[in-house]
N, C-alpha and C. Protein backbone atom coordinates (compact mmCIF):
# COMPACT_ATOMS: atom_id res chain seq x y z
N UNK A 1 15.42 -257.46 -48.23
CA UNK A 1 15.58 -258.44 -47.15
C UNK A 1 15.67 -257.74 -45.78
N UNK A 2 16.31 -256.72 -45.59
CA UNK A 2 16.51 -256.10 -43.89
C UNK A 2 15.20 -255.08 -44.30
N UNK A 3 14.32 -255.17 -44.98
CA UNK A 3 13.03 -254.04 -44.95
C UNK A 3 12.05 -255.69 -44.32
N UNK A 4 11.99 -257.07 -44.75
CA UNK A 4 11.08 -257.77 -44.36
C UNK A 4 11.88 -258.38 -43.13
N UNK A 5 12.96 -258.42 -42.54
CA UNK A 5 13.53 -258.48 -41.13
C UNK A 5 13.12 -256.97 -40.13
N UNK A 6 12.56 -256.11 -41.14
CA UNK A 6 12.65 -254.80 -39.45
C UNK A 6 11.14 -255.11 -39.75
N UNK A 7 10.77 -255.07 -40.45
CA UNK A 7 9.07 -255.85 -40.73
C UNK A 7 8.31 -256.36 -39.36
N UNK A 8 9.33 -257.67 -39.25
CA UNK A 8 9.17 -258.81 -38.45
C UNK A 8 9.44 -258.06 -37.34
N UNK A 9 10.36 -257.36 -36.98
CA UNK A 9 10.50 -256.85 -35.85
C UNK A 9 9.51 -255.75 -35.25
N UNK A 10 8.61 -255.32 -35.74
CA UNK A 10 7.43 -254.26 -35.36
C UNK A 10 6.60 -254.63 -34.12
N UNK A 11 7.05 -253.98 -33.18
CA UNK A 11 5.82 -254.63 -31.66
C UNK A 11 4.34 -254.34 -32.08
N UNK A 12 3.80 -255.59 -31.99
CA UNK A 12 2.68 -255.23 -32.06
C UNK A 12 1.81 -253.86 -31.03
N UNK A 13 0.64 -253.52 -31.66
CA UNK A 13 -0.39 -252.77 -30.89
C UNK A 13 -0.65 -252.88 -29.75
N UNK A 14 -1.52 -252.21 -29.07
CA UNK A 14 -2.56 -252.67 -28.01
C UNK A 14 -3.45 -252.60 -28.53
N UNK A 15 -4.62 -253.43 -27.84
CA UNK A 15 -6.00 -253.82 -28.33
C UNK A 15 -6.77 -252.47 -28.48
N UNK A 16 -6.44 -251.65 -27.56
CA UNK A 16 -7.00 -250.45 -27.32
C UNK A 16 -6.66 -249.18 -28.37
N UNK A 17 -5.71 -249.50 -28.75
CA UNK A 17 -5.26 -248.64 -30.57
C UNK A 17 -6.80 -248.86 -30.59
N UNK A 18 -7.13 -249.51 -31.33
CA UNK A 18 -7.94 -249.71 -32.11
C UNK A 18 -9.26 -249.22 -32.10
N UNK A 19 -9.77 -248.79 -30.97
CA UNK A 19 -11.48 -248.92 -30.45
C UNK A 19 -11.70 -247.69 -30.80
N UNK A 20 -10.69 -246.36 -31.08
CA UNK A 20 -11.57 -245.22 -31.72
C UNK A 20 -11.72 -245.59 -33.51
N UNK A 21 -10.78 -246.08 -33.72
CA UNK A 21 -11.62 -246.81 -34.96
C UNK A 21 -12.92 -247.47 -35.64
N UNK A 22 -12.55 -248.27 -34.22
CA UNK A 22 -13.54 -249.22 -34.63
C UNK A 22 -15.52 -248.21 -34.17
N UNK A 23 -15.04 -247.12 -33.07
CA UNK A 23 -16.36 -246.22 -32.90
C UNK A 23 -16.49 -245.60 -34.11
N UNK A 24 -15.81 -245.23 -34.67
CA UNK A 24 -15.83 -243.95 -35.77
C UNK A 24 -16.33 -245.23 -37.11
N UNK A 25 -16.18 -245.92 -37.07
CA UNK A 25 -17.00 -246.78 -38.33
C UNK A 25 -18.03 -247.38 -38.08
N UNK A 26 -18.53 -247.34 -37.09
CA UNK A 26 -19.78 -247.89 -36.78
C UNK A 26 -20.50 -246.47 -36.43
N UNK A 27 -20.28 -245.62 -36.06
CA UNK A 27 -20.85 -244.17 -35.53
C UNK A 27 -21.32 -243.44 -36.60
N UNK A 28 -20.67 -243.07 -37.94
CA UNK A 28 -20.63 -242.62 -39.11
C UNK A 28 -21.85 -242.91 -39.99
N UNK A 29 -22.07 -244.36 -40.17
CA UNK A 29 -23.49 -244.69 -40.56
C UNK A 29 -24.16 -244.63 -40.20
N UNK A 30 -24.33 -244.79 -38.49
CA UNK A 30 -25.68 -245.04 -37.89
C UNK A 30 -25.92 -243.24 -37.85
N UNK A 31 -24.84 -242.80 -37.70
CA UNK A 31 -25.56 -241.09 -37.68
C UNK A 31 -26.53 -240.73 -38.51
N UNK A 32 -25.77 -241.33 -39.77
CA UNK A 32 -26.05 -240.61 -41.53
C UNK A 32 -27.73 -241.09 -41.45
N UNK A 33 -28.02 -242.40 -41.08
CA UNK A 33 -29.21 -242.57 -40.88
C UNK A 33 -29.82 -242.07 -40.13
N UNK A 34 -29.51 -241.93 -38.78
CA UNK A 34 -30.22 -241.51 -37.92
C UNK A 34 -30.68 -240.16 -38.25
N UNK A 35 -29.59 -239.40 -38.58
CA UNK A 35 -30.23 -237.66 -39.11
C UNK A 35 -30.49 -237.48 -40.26
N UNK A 36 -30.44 -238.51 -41.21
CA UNK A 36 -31.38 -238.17 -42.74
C UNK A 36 -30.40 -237.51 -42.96
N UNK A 37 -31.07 -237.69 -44.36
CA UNK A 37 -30.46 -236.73 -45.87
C UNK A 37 -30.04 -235.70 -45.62
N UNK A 38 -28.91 -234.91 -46.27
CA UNK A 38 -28.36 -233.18 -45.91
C UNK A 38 -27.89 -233.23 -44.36
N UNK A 39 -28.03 -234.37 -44.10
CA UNK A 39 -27.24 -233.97 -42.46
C UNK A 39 -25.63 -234.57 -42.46
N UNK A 40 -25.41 -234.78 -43.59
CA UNK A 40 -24.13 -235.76 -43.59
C UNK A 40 -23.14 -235.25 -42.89
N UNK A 41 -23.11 -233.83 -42.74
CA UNK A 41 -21.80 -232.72 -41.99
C UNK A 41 -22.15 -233.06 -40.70
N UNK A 42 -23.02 -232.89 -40.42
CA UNK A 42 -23.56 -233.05 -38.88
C UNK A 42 -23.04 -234.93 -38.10
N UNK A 43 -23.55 -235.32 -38.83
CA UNK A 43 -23.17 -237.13 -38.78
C UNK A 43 -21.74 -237.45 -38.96
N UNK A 44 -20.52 -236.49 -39.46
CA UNK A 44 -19.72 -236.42 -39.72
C UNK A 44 -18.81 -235.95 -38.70
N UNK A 45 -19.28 -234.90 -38.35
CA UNK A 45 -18.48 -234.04 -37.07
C UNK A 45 -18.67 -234.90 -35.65
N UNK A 46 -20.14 -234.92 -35.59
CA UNK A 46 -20.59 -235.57 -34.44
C UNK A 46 -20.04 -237.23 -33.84
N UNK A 47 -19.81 -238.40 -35.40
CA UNK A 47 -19.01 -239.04 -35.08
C UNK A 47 -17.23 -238.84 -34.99
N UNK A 48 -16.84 -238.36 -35.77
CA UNK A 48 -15.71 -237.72 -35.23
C UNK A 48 -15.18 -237.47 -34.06
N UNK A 49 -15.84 -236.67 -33.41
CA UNK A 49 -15.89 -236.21 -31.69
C UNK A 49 -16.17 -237.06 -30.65
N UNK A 50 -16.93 -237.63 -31.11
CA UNK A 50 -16.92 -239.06 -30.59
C UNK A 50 -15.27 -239.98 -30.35
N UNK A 51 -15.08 -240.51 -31.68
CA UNK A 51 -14.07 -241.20 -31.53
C UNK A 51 -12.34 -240.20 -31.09
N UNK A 52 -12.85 -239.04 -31.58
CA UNK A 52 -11.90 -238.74 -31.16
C UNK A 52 -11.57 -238.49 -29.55
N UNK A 53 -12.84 -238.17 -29.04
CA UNK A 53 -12.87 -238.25 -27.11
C UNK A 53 -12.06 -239.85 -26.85
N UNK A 54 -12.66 -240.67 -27.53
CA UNK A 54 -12.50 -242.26 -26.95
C UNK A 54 -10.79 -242.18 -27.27
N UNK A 55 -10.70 -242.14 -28.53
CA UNK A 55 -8.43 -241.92 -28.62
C UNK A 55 -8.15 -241.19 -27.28
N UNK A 56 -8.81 -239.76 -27.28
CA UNK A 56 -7.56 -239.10 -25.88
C UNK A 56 -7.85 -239.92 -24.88
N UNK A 57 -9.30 -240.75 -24.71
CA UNK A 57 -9.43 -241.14 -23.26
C UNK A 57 -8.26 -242.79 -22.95
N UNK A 58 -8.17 -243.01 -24.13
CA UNK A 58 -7.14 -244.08 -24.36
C UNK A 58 -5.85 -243.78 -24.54
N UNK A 59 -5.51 -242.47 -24.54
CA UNK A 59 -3.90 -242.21 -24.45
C UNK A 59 -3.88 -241.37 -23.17
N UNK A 60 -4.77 -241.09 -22.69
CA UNK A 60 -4.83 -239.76 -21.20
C UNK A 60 -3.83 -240.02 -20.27
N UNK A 61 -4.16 -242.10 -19.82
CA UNK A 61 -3.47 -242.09 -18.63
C UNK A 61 -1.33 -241.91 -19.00
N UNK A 62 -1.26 -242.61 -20.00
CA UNK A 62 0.35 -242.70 -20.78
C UNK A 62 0.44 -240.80 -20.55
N UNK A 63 -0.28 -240.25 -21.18
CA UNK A 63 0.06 -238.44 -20.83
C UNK A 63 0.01 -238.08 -19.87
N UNK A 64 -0.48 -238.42 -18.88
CA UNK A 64 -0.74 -237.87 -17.96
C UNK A 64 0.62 -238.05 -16.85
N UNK A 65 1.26 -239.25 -16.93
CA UNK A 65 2.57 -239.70 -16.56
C UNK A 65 3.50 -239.27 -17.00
N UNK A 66 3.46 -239.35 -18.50
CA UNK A 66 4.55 -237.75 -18.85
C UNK A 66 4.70 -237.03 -18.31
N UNK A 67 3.76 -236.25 -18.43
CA UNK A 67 3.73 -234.50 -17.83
C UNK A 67 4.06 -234.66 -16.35
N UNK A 68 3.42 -235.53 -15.28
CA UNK A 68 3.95 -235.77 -14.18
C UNK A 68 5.15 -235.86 -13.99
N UNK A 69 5.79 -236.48 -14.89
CA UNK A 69 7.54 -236.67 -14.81
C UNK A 69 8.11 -235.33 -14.53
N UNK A 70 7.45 -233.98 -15.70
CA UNK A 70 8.09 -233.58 -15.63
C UNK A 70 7.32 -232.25 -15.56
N UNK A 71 6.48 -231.88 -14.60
CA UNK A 71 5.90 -230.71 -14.44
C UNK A 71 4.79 -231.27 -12.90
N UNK A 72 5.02 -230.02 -12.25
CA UNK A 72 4.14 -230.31 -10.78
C UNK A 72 2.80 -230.45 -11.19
N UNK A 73 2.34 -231.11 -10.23
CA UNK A 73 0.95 -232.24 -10.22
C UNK A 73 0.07 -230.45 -10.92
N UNK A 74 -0.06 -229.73 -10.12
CA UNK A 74 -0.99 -228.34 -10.92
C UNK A 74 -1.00 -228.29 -12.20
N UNK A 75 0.33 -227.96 -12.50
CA UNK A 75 0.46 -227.80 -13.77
C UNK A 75 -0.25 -228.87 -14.77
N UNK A 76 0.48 -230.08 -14.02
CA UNK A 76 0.01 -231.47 -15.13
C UNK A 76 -1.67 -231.22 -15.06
N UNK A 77 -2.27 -230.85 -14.36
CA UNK A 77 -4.03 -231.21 -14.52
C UNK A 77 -4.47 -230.12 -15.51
N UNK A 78 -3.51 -228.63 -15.36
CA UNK A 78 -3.97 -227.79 -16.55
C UNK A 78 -3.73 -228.53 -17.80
N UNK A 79 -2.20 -228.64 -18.07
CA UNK A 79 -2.05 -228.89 -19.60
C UNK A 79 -2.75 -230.20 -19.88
N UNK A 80 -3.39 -231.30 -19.03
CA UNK A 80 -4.09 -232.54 -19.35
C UNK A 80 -5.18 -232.21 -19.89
N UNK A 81 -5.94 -231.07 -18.90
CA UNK A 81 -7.15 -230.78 -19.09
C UNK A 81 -7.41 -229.73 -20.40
N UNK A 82 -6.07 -228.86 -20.87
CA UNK A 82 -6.22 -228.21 -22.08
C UNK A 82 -6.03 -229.20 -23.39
N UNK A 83 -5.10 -230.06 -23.47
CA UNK A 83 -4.36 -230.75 -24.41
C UNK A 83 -6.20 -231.84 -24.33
N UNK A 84 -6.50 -232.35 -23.55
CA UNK A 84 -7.50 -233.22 -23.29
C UNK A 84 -8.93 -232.56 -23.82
N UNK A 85 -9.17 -231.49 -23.46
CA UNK A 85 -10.78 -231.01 -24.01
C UNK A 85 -10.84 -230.14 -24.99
N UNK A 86 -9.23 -229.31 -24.81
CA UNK A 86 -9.34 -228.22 -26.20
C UNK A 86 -9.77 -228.43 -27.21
N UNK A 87 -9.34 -229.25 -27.90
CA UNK A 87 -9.47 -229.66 -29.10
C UNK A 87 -11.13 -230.29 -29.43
N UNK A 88 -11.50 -230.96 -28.21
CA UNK A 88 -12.82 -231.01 -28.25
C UNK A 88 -14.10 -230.09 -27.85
N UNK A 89 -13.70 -228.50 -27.55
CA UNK A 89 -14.64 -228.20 -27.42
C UNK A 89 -14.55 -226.86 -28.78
N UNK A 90 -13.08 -226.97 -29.17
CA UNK A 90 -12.63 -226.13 -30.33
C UNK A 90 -13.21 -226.66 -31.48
N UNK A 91 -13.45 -228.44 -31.74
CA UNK A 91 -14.13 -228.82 -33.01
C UNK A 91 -15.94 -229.09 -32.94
N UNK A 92 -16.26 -228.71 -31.62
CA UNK A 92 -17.79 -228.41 -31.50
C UNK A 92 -18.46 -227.54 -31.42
N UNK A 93 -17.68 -226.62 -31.24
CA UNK A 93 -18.02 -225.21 -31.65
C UNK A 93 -18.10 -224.63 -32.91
N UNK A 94 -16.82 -225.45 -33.44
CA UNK A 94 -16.55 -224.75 -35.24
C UNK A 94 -17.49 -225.67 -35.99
N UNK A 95 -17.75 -226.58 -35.88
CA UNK A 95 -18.85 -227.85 -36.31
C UNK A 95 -18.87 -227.85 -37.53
N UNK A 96 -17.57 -227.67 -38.09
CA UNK A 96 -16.77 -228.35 -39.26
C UNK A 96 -16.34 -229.21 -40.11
N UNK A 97 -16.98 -230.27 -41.01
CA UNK A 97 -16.15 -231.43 -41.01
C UNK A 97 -14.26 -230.92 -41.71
N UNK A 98 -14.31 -229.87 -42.19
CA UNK A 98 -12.80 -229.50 -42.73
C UNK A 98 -12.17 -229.52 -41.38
N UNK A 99 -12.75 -228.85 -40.57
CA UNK A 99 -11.99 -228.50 -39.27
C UNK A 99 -11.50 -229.52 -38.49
N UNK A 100 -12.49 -230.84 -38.69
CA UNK A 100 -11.98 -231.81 -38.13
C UNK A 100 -10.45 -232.42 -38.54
N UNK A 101 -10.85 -232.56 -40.29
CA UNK A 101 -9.54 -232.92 -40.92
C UNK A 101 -8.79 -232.22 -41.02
N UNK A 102 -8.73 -231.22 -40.98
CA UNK A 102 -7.58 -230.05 -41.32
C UNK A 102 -6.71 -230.20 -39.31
N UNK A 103 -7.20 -230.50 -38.34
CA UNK A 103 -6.83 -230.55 -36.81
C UNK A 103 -5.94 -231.68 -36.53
N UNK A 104 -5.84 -232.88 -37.70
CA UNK A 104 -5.18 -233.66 -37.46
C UNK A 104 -3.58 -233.36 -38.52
N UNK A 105 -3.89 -232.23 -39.55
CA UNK A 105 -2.94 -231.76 -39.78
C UNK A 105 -2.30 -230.68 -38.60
N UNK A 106 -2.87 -230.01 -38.08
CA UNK A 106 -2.41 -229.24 -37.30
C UNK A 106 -1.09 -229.83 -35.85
N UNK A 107 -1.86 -231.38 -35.73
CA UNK A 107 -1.06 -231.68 -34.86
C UNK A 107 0.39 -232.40 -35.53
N UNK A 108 0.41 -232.63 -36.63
CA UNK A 108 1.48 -232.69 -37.34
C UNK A 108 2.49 -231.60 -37.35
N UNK A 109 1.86 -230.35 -37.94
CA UNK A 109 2.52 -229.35 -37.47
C UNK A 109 2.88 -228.66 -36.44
N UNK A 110 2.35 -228.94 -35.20
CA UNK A 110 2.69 -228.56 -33.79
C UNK A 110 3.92 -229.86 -33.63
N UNK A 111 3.69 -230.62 -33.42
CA UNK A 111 4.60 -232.18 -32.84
C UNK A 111 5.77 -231.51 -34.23
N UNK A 112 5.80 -231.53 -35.52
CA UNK A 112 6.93 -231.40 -36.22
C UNK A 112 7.48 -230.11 -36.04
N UNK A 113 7.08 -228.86 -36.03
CA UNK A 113 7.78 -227.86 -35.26
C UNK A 113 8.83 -227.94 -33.98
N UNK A 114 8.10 -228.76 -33.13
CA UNK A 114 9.10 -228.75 -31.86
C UNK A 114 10.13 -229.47 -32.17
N UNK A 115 10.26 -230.48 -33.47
CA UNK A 115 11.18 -231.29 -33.55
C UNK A 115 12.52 -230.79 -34.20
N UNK A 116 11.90 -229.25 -35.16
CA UNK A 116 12.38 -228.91 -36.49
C UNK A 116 13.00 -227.52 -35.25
N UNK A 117 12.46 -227.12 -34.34
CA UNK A 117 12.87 -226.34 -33.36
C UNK A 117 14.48 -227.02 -32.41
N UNK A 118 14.42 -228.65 -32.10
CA UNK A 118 15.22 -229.02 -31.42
C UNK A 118 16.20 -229.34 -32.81
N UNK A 119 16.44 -229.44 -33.85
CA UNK A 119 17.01 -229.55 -34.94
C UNK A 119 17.79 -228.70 -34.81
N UNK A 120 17.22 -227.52 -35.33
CA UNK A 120 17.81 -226.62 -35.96
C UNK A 120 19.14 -225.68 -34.49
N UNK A 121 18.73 -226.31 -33.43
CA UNK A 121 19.62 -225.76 -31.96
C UNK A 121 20.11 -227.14 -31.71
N UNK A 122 20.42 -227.84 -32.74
CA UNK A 122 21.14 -229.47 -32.20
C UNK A 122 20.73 -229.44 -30.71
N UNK A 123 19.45 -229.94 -30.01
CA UNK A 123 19.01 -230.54 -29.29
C UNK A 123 18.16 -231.61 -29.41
N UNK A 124 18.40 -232.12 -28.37
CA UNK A 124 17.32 -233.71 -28.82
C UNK A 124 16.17 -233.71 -27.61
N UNK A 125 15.91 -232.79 -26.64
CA UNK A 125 14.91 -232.43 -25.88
C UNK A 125 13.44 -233.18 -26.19
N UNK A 126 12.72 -233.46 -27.38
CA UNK A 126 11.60 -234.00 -27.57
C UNK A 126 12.11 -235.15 -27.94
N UNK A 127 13.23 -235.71 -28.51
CA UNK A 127 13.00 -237.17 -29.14
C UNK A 127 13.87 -237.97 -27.51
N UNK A 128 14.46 -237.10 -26.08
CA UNK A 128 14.84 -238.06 -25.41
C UNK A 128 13.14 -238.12 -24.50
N UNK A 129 12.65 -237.26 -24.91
CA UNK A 129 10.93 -237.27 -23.98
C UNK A 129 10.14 -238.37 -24.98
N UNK A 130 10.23 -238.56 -25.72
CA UNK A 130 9.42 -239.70 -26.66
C UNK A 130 10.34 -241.17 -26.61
N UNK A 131 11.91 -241.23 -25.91
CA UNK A 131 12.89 -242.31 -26.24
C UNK A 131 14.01 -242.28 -24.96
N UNK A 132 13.26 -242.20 -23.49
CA UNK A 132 13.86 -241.36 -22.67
C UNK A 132 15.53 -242.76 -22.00
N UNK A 133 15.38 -244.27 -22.74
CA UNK A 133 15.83 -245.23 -22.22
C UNK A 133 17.83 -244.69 -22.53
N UNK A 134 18.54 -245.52 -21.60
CA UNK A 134 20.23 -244.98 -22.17
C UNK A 134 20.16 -245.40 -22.99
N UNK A 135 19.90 -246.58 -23.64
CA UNK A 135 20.32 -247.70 -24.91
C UNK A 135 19.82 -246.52 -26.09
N UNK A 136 19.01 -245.66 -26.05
CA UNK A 136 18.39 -244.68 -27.30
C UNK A 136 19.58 -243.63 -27.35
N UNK A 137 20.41 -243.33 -26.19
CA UNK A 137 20.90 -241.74 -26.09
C UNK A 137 21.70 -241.48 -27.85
N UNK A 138 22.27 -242.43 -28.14
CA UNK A 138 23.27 -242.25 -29.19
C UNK A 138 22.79 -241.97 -30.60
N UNK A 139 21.43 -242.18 -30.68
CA UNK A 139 20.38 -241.98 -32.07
C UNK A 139 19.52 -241.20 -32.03
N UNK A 140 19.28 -240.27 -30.68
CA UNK A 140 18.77 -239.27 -30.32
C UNK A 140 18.97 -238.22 -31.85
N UNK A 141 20.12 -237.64 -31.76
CA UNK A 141 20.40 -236.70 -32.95
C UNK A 141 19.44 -237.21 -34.38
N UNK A 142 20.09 -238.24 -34.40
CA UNK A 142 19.38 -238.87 -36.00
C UNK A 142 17.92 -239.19 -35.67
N UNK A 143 17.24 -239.62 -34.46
CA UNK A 143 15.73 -239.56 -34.41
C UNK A 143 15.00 -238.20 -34.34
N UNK A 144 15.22 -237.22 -34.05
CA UNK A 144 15.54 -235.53 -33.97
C UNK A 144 15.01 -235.31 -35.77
N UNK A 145 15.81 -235.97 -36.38
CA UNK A 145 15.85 -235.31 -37.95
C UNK A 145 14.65 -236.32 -38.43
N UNK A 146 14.76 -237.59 -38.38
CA UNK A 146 13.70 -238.28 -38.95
C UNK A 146 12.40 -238.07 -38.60
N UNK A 147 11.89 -237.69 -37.34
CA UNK A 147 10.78 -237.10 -36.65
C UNK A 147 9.84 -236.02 -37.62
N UNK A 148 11.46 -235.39 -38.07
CA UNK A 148 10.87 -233.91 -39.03
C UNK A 148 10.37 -234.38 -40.28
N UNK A 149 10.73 -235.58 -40.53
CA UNK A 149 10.53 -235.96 -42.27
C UNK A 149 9.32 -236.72 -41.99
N UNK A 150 9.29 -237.59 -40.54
CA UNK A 150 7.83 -237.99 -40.27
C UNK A 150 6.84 -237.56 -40.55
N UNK A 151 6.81 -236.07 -39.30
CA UNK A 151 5.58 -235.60 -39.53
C UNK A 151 5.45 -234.81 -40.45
N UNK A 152 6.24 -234.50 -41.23
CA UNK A 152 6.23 -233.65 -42.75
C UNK A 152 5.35 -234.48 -43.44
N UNK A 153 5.67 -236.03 -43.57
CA UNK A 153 5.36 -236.92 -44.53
C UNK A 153 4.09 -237.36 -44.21
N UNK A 154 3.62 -237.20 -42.98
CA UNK A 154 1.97 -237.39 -42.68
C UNK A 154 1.27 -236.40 -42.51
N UNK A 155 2.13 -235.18 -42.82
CA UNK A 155 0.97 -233.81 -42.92
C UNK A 155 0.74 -233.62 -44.63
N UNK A 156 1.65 -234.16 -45.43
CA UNK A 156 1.34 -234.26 -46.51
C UNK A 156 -0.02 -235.05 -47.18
N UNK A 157 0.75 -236.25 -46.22
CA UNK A 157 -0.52 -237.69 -46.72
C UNK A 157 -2.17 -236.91 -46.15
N UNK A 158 -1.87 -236.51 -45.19
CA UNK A 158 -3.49 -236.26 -44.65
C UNK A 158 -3.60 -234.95 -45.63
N UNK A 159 -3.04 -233.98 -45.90
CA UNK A 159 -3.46 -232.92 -47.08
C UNK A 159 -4.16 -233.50 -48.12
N UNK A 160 -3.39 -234.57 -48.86
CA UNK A 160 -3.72 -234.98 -50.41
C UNK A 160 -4.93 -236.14 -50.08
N UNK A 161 -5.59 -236.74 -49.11
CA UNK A 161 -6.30 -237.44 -48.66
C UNK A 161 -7.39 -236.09 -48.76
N UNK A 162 -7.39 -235.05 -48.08
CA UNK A 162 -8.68 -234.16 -47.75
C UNK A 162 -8.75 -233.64 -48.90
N UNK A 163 -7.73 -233.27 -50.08
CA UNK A 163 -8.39 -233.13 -51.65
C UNK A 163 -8.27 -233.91 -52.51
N UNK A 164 -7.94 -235.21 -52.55
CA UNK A 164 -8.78 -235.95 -53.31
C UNK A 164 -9.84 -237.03 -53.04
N UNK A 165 -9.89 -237.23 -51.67
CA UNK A 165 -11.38 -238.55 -51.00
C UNK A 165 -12.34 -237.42 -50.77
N UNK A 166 -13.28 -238.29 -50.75
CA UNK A 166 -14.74 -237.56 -50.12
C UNK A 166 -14.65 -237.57 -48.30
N UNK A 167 -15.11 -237.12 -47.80
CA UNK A 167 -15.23 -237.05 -46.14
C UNK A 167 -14.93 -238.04 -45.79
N UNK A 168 -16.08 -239.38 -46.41
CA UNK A 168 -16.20 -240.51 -45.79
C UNK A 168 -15.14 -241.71 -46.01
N UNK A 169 -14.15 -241.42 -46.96
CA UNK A 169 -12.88 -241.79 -46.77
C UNK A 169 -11.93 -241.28 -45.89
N UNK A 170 -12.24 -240.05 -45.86
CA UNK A 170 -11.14 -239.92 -45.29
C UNK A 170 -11.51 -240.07 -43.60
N UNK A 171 -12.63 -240.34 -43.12
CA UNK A 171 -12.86 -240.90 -41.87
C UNK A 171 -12.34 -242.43 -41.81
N UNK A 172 -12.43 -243.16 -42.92
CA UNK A 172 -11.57 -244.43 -43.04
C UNK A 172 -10.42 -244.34 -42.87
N UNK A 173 -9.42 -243.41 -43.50
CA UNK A 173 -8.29 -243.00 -43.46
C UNK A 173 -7.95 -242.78 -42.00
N UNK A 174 -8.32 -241.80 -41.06
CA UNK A 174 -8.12 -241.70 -39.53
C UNK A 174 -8.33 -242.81 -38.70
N UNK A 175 -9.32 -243.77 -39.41
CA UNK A 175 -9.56 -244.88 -38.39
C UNK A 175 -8.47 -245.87 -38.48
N UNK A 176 -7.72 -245.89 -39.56
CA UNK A 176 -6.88 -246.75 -39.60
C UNK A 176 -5.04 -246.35 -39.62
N UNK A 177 -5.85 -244.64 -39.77
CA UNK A 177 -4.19 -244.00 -39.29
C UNK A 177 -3.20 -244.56 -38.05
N UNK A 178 -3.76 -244.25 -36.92
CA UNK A 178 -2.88 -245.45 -35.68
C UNK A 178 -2.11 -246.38 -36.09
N UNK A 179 -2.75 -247.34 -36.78
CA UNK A 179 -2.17 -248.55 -37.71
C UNK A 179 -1.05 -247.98 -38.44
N UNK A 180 -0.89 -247.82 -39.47
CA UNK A 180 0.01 -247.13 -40.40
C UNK A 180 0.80 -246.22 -39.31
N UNK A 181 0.65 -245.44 -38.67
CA UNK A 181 1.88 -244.51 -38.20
C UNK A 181 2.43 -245.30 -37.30
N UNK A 182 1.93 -246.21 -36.82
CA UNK A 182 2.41 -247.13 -35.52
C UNK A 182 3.61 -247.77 -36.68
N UNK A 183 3.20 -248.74 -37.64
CA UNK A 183 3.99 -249.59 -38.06
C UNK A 183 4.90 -248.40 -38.95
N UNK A 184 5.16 -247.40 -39.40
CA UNK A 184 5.91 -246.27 -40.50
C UNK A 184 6.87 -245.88 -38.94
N UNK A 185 6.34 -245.82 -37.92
CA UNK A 185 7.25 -245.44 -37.29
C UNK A 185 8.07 -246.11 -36.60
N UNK A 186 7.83 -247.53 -36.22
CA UNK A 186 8.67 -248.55 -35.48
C UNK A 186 9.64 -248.98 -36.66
N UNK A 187 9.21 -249.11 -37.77
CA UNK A 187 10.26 -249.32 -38.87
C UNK A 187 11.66 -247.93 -39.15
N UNK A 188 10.86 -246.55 -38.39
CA UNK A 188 11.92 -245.47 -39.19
C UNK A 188 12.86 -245.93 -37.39
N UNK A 189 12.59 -246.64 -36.53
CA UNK A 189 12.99 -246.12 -35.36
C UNK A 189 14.24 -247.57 -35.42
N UNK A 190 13.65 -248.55 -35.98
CA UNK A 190 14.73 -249.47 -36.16
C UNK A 190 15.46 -249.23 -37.10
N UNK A 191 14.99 -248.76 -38.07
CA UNK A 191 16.04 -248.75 -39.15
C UNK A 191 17.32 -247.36 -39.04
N UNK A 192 16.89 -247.02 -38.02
CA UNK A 192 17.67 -245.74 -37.23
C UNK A 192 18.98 -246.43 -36.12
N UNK A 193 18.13 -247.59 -35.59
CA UNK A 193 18.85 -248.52 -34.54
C UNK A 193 19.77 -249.20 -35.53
N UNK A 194 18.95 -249.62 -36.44
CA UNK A 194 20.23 -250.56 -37.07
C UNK A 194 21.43 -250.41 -37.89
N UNK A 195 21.12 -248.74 -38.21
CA UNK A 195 22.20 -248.20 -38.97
C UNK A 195 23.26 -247.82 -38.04
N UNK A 196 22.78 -247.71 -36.92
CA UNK A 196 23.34 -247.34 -36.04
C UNK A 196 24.70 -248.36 -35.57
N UNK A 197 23.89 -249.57 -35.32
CA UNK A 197 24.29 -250.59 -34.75
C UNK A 197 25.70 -250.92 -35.64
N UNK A 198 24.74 -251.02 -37.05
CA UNK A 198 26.28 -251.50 -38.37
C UNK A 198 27.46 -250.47 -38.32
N UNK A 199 27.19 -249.37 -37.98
CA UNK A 199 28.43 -248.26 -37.77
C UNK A 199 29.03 -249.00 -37.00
């Protein structure tokens, strides 16, 4: 019963979640055709990079206000412009489809490190930068620890996804990842609030 009440409580999306999804499933086939037989790696990577440009270009401006908060305008255009193209000119070069999937583990492990870093020095430094409101200050600690079991628990899921689906699942799988981590995480963030609250 309080799992289909924090349910109900999940803010919905923005429309804009959605549109590297929705490129990366329409991009994927028309490649596979477009470059014929034996090109499937190629049709693979190439849509990939695709949708994955369209996600950063849909989270850029929200980052870009971050970092402004809290680093001079210079700085913010480097780390925008590294955090923003690295990764895209790092998976067109390696022209990989592992590399692709194996990069979305990686950012699991970068984002869960810093968390497992503010843990282990009882600081809450990344979860008050992801939860910066007063009403959060008091669940800071306990969002700190759940963060770590988060992204533990989706560097797992995306591991056992890349050995047991074929590619082209697991490009299904990313398109609809947003979805799933959006709703896995507004549920770990209330059910954090509400334990809170019943104390």
């Amino acid at each position: 019963r309080l799992f289909l009440e924090l349910f109900r409580d999940v803010p919905p999306m923005p429309k804009k979640t959605f549109l590297p999804g929705v490129v990366l499933v329409v991009a994927y086939p028309l490649l596979s055709v477009l470059l014929g037989q034996g090109e499937d790696g190629q049709a693979f990577v190439t849509a990939f990079l695709l949708a994955l440009a369209v996600r950063i270009s849909v989270r850029f401006e929200g980052m870009v206000e971050k970092l402004i908060a809290q680093f001079t305008r210079r700085e913010t255009v480097v780390m925008a412009v590294l955090v923003a193209m690295g990764p895209l000119f790092l998976l067109a070069s390696v022209d990989d489809p592992l590399w692709c999937q194996r990069s979305q583990s990686a950012y699991y492990i970068i984002l869960g490190s810093m968390f497992v870093s503010d843990m282990l020095a009882n600081r809450t430094d990344m979860a008050a930068r992801f939860w910066p409101w007063p009403a959060m200050r008091r669940v800071l600690p306990t969002l700190t620890r759940a963060m770590v079991l988060y992204n533990l628990g989706f560097l797992v899921l995306n591991e056992a996804v890349i050995y047991t689906a074929r590619p082209s699942v697991w490009l299904i799988y990313w398109a609809v990842l947003p979805i799933l981590s959006h709703v896995v995480l507004s549920l770990l963030i209330l059910t954090v609030v509400s334990l809170d609250d019943s104390d």
